[in-house]
Every structure is written in structure tokens, then in C-alpha cells.
C-alpha atoms as a PDB file:
ATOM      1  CA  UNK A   1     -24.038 -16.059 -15.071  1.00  0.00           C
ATOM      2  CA  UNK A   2     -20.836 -14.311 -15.217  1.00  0.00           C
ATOM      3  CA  UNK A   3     -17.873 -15.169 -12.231  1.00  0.00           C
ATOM      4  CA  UNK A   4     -16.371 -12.740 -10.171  1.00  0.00           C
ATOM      5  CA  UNK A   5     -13.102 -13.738  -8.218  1.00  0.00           C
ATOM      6  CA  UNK A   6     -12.305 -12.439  -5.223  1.00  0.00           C
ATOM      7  CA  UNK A   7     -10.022 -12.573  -2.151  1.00  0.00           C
ATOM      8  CA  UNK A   8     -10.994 -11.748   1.846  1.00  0.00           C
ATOM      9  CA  UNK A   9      -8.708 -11.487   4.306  1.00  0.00           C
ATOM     10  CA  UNK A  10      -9.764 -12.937   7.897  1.00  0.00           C
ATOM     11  CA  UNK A  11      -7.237 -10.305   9.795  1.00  0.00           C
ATOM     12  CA  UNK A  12      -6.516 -11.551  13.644  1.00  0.00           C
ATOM     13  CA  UNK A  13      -4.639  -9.682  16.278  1.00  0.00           C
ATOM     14  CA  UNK A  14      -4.280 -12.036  19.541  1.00  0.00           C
ATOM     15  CA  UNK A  15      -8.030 -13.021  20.069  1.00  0.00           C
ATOM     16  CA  UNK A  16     -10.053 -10.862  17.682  1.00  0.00           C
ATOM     17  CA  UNK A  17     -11.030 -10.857  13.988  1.00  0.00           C
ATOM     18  CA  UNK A  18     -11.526  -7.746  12.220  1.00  0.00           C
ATOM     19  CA  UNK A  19     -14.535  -6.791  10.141  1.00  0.00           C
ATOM     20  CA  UNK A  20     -15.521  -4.542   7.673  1.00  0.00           C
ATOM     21  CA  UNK A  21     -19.212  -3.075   6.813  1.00  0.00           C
ATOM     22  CA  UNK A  22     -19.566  -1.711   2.995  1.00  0.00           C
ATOM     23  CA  UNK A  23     -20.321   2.120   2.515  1.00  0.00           C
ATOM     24  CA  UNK A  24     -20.700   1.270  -1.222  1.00  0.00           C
ATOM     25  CA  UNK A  25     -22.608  -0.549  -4.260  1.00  0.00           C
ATOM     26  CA  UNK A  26     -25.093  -2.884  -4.080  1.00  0.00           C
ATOM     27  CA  UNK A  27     -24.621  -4.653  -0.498  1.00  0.00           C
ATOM     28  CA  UNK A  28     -24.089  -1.179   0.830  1.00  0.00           C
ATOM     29  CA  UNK A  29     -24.085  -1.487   5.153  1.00  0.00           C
ATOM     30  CA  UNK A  30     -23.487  -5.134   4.586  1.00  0.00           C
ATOM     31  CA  UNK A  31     -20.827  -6.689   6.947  1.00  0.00           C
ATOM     32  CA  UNK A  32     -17.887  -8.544   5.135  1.00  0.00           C
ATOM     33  CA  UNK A  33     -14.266  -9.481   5.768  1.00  0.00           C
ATOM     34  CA  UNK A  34     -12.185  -7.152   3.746  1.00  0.00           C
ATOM     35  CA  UNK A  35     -10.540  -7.670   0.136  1.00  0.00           C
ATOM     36  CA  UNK A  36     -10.971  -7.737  -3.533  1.00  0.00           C
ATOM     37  CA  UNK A  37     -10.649  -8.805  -6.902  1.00  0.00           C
ATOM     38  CA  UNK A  38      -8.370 -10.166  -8.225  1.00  0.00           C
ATOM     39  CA  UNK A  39      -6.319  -8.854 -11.202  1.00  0.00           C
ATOM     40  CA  UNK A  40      -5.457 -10.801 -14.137  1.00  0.00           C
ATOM     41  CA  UNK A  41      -1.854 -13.011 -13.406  1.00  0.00           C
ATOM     42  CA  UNK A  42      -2.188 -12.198 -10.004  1.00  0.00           C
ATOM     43  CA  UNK A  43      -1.688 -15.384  -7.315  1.00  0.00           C
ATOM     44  CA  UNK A  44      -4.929 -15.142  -4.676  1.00  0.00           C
ATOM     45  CA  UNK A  45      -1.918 -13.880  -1.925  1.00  0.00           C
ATOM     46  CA  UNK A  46      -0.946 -11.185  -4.081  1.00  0.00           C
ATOM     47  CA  UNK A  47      -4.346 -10.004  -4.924  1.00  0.00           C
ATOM     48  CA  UNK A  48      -5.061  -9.616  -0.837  1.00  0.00           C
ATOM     49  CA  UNK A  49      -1.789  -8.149  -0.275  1.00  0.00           C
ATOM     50  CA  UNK A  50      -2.356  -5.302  -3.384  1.00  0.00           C
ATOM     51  CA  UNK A  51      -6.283  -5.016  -1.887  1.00  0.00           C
ATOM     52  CA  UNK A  52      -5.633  -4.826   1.837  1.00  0.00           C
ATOM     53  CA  UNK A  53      -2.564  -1.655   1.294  1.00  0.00           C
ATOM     54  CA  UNK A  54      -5.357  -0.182  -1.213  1.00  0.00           C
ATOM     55  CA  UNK A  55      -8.795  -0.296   1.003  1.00  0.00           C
ATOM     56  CA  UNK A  56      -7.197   0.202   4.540  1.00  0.00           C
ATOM     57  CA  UNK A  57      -3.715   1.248   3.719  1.00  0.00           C
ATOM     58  CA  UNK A  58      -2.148  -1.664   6.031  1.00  0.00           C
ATOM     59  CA  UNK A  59       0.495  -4.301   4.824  1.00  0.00           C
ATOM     60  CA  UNK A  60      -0.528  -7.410   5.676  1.00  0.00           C
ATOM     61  CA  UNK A  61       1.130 -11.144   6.288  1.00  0.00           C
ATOM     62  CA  UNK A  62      -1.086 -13.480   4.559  1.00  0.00           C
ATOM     63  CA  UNK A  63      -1.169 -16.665   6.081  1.00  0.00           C
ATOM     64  CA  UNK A  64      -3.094 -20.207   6.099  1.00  0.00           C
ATOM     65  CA  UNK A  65      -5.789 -20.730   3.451  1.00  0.00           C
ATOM     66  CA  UNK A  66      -9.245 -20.856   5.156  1.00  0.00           C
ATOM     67  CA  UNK A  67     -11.867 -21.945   2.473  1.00  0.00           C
ATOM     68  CA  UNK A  68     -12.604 -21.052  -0.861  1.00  0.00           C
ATOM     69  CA  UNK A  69     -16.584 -19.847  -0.742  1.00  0.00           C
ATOM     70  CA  UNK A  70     -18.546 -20.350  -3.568  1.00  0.00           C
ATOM     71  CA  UNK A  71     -21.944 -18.519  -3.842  1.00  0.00           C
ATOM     72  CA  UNK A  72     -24.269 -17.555  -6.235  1.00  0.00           C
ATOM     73  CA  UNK A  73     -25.757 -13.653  -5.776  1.00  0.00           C
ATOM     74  CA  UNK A  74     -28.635 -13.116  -8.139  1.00  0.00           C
ATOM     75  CA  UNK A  75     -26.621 -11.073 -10.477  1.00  0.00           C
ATOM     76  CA  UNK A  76     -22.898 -13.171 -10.413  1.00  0.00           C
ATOM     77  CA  UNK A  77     -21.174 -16.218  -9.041  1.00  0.00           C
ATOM     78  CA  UNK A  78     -18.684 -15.467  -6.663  1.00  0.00           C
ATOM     79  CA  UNK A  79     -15.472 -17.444  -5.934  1.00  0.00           C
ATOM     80  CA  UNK A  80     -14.068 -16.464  -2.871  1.00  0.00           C
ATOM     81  CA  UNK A  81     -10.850 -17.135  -1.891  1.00  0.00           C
ATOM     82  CA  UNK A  82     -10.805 -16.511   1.850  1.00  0.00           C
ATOM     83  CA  UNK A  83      -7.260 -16.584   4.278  1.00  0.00           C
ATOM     84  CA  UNK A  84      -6.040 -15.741   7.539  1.00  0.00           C
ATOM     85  CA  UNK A  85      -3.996 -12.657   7.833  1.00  0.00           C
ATOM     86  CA  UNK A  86      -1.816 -10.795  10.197  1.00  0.00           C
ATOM     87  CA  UNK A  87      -0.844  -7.148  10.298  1.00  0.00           C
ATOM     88  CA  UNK A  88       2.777  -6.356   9.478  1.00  0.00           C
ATOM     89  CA  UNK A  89       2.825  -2.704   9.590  1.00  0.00           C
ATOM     90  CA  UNK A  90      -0.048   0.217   9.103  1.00  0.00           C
ATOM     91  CA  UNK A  91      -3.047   1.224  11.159  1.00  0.00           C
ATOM     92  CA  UNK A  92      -6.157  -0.031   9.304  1.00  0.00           C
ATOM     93  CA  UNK A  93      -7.670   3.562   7.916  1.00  0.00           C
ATOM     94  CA  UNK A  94     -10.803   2.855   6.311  1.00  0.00           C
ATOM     95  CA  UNK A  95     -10.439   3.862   2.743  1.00  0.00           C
ATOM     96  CA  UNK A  96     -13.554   2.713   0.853  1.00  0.00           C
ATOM     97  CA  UNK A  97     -15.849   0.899   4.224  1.00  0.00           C
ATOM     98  CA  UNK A  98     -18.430   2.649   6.313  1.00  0.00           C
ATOM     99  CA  UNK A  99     -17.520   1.265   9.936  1.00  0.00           C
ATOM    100  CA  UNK A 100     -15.360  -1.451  10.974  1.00  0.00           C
ATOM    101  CA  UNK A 101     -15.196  -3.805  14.095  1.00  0.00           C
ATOM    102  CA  UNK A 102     -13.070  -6.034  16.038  1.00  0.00           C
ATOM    103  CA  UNK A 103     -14.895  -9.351  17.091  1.00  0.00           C
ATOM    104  CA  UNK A 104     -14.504 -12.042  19.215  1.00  0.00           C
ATOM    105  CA  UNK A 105     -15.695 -15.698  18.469  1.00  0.00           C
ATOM    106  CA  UNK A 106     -18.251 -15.206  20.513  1.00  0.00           C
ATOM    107  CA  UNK A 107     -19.240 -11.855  18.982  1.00  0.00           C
ATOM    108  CA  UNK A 108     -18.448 -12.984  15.394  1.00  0.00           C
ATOM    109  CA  UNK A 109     -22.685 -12.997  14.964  1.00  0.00           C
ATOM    110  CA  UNK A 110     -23.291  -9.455  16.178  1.00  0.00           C
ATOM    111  CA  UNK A 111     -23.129  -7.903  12.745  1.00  0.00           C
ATOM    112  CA  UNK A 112     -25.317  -8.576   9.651  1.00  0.00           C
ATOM    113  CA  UNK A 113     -22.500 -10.475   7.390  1.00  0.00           C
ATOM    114  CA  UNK A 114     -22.960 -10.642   3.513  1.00  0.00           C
ATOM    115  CA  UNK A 115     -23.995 -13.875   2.425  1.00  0.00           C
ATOM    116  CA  UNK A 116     -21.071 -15.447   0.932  1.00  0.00           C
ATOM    117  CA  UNK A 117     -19.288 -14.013   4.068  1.00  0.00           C
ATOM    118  CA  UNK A 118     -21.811 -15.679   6.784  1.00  0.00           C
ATOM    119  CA  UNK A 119     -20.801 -18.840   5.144  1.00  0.00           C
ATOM    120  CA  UNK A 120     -17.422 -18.499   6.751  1.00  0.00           C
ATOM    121  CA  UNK A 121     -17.780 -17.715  10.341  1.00  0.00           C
ATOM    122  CA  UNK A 122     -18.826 -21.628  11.543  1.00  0.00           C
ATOM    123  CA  UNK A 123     -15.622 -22.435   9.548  1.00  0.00           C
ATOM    124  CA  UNK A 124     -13.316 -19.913  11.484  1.00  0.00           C
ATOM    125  CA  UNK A 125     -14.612 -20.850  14.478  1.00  0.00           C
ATOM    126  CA  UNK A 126     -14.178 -24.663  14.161  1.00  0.00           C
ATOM    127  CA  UNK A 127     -10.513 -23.911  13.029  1.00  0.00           C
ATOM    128  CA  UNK A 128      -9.633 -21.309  15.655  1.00  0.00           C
ATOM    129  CA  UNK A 129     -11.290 -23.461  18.112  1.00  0.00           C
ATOM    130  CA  UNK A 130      -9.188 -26.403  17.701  1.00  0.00           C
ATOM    131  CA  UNK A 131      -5.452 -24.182  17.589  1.00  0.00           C
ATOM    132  CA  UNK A 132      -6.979 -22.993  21.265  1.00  0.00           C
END
């Protein structure tokens, strides 16, 4: 089974998280925190940076490394690497997603995440919990 690497961005503004539903490919309407591959030579910061001003033209601050998710689809292997951002400067247009949300930790279960995606949120919580 081949790997795909990949980097998500878990973007906060004061007491929300922002998520992203796909309007594309195979997990089409699937909720996910935002990002991409990565590009050969490219650290996992870079990679976010590049795919953050590319899907929702916004420059981003990437900060402390959350988790690196590993999960197998039926198809590939994903390897996730999965940080906290800020926003530095843009507006968050949706580019290539459907819809997008702003959630609380108490609202962070509202939305149908993606698999490898769902096996972040008791993470973010636990860590977000204890800087409260």
C-alpha cells in the first residue's frame, strides 16, 4: 500500500478552531482540517505554509506540533503531520472546500470529520484544555 504525506493545519483565532468540509475527490462533503501534500524537499512547516496561501489564500504562522496521525484508508496509508496555526494576514477564501466552520471545543463533534481527522479532536482538546 502506497504512502501519502500530508500536512493539516489546526487554525485558532482566540477560542475557535477552523474547519474545512471537502467539495472534491473521494471523501467529497467530508469534514477535515485544512492542508496538503507535501512536495518533495519540503520541511512539514513549509508544506502547510505553501498549502494554506494555495487552498484559502491566507498566510499562516505555523506553530506547535500537535500529532503526527497515521491511518490506513483502503486505498493508501496516510501520514499526517498535523500543527497548530495562527493567521498572519488574509481572509480565509475557500479555494478548493465546499463549506467551512468555526468550532468551539465543545462544538468540535458537530461535523462529520474524515477519519484520520476524527483521530485528532480528543488530542486538541486534551492540549487546549490544559493551556486554559
Amino acid at each position: 500500500m502506497k504512502t501519502i504525506e500530508v500536512v493539516a493545519a489546526v487554525i485558532r483565532h482566540e477560542d475557535k478552531i477552523f474547519a474545512t468540509q471537502r467539495g472534491y475527490g473521494d471523501f467529497e462533503g467530508g469534514w477535515e482540517f485544512p492542508g496538503g501534500k507535501m512536495e518533495a524537499g519540503e520541511t512539514p512547516q513549509e508544506a502547510l505554509v505553501r498549502e494554506i496561501m494555495e487552498e484559502l489564500d491566507t498566510e499562516i504562522e505555523v506553530g506547535d506540533l500537535i500529532d503526527t496521525v497515521e491511518y490506513d484508508y483502503p486505498k493508501f496509508h496516510l501520514k499526517m503531520h498535523c500543527f497548530f496555526c495562527t493567521i498572519k494576514s488574509g481572509h480565509l477564501v475557500l479555494k478548493e472546500h465546499e463549506a467551512a466552520k468555526w468550532l468551539t471545543l465543545e462544538t468540535l463533534d458537530s461535523v462529520a470529520w474524515l477519519p484520520a481527522d476524527q483521530g485528532l479532536i480528543e488530542k486538541i482538546r486534551t492540549v487546549l484544555t490544559k493551556k486554559a
